[in-house]
Protein backbone atom coordinates (compact mmCIF):
# COMPACT_ATOMS: atom_id res chain seq x y z
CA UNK A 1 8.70 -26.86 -2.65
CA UNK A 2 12.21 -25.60 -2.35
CA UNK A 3 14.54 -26.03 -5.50
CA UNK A 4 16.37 -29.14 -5.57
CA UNK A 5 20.01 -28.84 -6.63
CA UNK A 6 22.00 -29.69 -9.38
CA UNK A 7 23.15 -32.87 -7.58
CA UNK A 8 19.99 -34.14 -6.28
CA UNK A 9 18.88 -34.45 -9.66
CA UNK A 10 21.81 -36.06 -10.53
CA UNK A 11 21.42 -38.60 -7.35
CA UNK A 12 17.39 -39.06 -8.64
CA UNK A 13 19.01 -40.01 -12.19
CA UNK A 14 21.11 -42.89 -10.80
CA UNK A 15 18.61 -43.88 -7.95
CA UNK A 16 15.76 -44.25 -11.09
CA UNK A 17 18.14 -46.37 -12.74
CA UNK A 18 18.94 -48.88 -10.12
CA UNK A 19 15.24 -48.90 -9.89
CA UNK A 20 14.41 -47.18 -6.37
CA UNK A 21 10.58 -46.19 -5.76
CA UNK A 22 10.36 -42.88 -5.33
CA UNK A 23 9.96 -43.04 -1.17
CA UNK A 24 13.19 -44.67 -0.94
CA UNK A 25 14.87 -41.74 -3.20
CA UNK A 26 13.19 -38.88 -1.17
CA UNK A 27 14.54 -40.97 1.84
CA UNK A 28 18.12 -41.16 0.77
CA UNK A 29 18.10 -36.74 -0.55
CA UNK A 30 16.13 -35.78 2.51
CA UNK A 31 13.30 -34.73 0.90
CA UNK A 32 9.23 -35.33 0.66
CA UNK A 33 8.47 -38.07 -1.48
CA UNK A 34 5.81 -35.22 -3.38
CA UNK A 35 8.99 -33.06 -4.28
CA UNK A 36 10.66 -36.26 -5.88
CA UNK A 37 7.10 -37.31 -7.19
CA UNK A 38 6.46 -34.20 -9.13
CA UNK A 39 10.17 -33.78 -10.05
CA UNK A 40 10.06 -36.75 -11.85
CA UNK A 41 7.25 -35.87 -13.35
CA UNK A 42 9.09 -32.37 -14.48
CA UNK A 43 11.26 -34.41 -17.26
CA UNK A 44 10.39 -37.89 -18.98
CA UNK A 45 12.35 -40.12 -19.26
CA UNK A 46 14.38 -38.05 -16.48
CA UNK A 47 17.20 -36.64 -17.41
CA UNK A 48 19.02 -34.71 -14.58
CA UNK A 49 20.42 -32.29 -16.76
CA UNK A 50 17.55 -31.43 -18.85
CA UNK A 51 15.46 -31.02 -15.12
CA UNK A 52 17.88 -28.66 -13.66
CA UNK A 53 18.10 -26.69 -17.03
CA UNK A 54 13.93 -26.35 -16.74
CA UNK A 55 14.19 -25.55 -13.66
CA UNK A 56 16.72 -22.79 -13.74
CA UNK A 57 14.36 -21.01 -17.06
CA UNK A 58 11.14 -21.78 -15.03
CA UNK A 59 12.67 -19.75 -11.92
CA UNK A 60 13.89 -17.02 -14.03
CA UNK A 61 10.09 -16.84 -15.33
CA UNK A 62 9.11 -16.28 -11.27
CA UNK A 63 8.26 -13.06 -9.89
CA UNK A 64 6.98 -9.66 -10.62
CA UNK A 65 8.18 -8.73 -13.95
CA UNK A 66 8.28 -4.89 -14.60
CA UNK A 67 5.04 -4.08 -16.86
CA UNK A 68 6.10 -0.74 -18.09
CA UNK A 69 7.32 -1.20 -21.16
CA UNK A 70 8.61 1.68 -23.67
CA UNK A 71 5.25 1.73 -25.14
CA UNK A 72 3.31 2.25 -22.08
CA UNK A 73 6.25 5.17 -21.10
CA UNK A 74 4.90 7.00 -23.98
CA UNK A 75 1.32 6.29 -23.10
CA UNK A 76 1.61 7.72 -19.57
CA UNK A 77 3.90 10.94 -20.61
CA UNK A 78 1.92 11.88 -23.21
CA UNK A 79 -1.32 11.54 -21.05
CA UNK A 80 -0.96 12.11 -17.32
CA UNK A 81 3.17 13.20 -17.52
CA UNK A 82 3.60 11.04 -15.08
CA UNK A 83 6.84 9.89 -15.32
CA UNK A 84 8.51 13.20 -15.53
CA UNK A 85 8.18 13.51 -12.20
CA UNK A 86 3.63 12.89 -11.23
CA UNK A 87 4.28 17.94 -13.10
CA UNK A 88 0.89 16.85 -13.93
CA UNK A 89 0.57 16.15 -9.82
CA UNK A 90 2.46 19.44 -9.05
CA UNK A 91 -0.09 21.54 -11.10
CA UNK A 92 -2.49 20.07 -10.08
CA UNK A 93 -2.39 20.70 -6.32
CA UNK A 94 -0.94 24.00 -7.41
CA UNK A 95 -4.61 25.46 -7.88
CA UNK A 96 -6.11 24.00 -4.59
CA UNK A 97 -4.96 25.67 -1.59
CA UNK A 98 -6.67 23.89 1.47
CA UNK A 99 -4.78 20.20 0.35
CA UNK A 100 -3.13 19.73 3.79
CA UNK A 101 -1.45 15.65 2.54
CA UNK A 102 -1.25 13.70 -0.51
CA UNK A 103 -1.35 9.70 0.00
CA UNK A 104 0.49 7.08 -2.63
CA UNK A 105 1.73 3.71 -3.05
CA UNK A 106 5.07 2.66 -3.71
CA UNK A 107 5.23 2.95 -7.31
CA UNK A 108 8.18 4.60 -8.75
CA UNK A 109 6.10 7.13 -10.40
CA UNK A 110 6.72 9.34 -7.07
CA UNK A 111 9.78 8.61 -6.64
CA UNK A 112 10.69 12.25 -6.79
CA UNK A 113 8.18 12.63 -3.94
CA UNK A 114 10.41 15.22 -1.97
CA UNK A 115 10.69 17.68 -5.37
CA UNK A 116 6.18 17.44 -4.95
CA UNK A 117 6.96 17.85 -1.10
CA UNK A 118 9.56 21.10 -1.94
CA UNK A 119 7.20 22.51 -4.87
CA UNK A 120 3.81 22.25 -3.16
CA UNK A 121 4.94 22.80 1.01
CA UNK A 122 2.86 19.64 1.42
CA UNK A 123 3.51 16.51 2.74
CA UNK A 124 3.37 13.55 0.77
CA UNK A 125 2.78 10.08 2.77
CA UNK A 126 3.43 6.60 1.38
CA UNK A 127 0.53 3.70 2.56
CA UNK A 128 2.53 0.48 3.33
CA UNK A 129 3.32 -2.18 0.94
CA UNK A 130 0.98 -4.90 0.42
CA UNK A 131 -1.90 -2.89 2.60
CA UNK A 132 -4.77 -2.20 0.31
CA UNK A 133 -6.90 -1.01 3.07
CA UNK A 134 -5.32 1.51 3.92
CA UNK A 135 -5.97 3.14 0.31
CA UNK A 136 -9.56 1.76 0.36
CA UNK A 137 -11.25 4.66 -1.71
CA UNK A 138 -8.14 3.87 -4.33
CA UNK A 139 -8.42 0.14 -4.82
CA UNK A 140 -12.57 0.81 -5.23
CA UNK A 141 -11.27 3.14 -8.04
CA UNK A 142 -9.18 0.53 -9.71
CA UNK A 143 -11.99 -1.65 -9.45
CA UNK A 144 -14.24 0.53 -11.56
CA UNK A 145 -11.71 1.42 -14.09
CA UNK A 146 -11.26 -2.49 -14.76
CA UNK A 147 -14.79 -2.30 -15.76
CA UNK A 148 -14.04 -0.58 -18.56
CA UNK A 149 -10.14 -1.47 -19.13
CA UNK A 150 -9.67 -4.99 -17.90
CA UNK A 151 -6.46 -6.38 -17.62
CA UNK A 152 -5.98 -8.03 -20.71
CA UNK A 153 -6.30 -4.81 -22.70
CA UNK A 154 -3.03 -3.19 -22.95
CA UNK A 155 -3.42 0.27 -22.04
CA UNK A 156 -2.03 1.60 -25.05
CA UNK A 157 -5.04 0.79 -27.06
CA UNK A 158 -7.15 3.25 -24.57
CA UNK A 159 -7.67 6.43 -26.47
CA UNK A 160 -7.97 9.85 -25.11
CA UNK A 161 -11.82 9.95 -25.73
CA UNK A 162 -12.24 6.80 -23.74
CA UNK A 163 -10.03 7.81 -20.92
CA UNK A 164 -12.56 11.53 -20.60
CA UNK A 165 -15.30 8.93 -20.62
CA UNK A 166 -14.06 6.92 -17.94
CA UNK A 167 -13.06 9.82 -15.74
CA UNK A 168 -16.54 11.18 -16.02
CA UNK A 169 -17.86 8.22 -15.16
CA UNK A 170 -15.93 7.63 -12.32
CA UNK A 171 -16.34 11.78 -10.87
CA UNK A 172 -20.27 11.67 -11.35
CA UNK A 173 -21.00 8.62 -9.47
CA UNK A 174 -22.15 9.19 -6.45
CA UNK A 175 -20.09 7.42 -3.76
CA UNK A 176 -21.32 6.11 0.00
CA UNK A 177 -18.24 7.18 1.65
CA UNK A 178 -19.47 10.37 0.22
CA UNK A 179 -22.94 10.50 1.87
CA UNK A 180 -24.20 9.43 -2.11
CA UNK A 181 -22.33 12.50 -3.56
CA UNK A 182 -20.30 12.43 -6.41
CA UNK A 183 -16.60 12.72 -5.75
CA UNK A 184 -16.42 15.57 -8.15
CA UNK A 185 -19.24 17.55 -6.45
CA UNK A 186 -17.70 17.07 -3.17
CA UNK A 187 -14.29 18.25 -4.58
CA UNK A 188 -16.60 21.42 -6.27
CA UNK A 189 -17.74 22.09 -2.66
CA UNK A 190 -14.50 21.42 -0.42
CA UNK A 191 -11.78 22.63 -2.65
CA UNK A 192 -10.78 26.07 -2.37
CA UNK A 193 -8.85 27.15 -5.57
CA UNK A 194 -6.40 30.21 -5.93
């Protein structure tokens, strides 16, 4: 349903008034009787005024709303670092010298993706918006850490402990894509540290 404007409210007002059915008022704004059905419905006794003013807060209330919140920025720097720009990343591949690529999303914690790129010589490739397949071990990894930390829980309430737990979990369970290994023997086998 696209947003009806401030004077097609105003036009449904004075149409309900003079007692038109709502076919003859979708007829006269161009519009789907459902849109004036429902838009009616919005407000009652309708009010043109008090619809557009709902309508404007309900559309501000659309979208995707930015999640990290000052709390969580604490959370993650104190934990993973990772919004000092992913030094917990750098070190990390610092120690393993066959990585030849590192994958990620979008997110803005690797943003700085060309300082990784600079530090570490290795190229870092971004997977497509909206294409979960393409990071198909990742999103299985999400999955299991929702077991444990579903999305109601906000993440600040995850200690330390629980977070080891998890990860141990997650490394020792042997994975198909891995011929049944665990992803941390496999790591133990194929990683060559130095």
């Amino acid at each position: 349903m696209t947003s009806l404007s401030s004077q097609e409210r105003t036009v449904i007002q004075t149409l309900l008034e003079l007692n038109y059915s709502v076919r003859a008022i979708a007829l006269f704004i161009k519009r789907s009787p459902s849109t004036v059905s429902i838009e009616i419905h919005q407000v009652t006794p309708y009010k043109a005024e008090i619809a557009h003013a709902l309508a404007l807060k309900k559309r501000h209330l659309r979208g995707r709303h930015d999640t990290l919140t000052p709390a969580i920025a604490v959370f993650l720097n104190h934990h993973i670092g990772i919004l000092k720009g992913t030094p917990v990343l750098i070190r990390f591949f610092q120690g393993i010298k066959n990585a030849k690529s590192i994958t990620v999303d979008r997110g803005r914690e690797f943003a700085k993706y060309n300082e990784i790129e600079q530090k570490l010589g290795i190229p870092v490739y971004f997977a497509h918006p909206y294409s979960p397949e393409e990071r198909g071990s990742n999103e299985i990894l999400n999955r299991y850490v929702r077991r444990f930390i579903p999305k109601e829980r906000k993440i600040e309430t995850v200690s330390a402990k629980e977070l080891d737990q998890i990860n141990h979990w997650i490394n020792a369970r042997p994975m198909k894509t891995l011929n049944w290994q665990s992803p941390r023997k496999v790591f133990q086998q194929f990683a060559v540290f130095g």
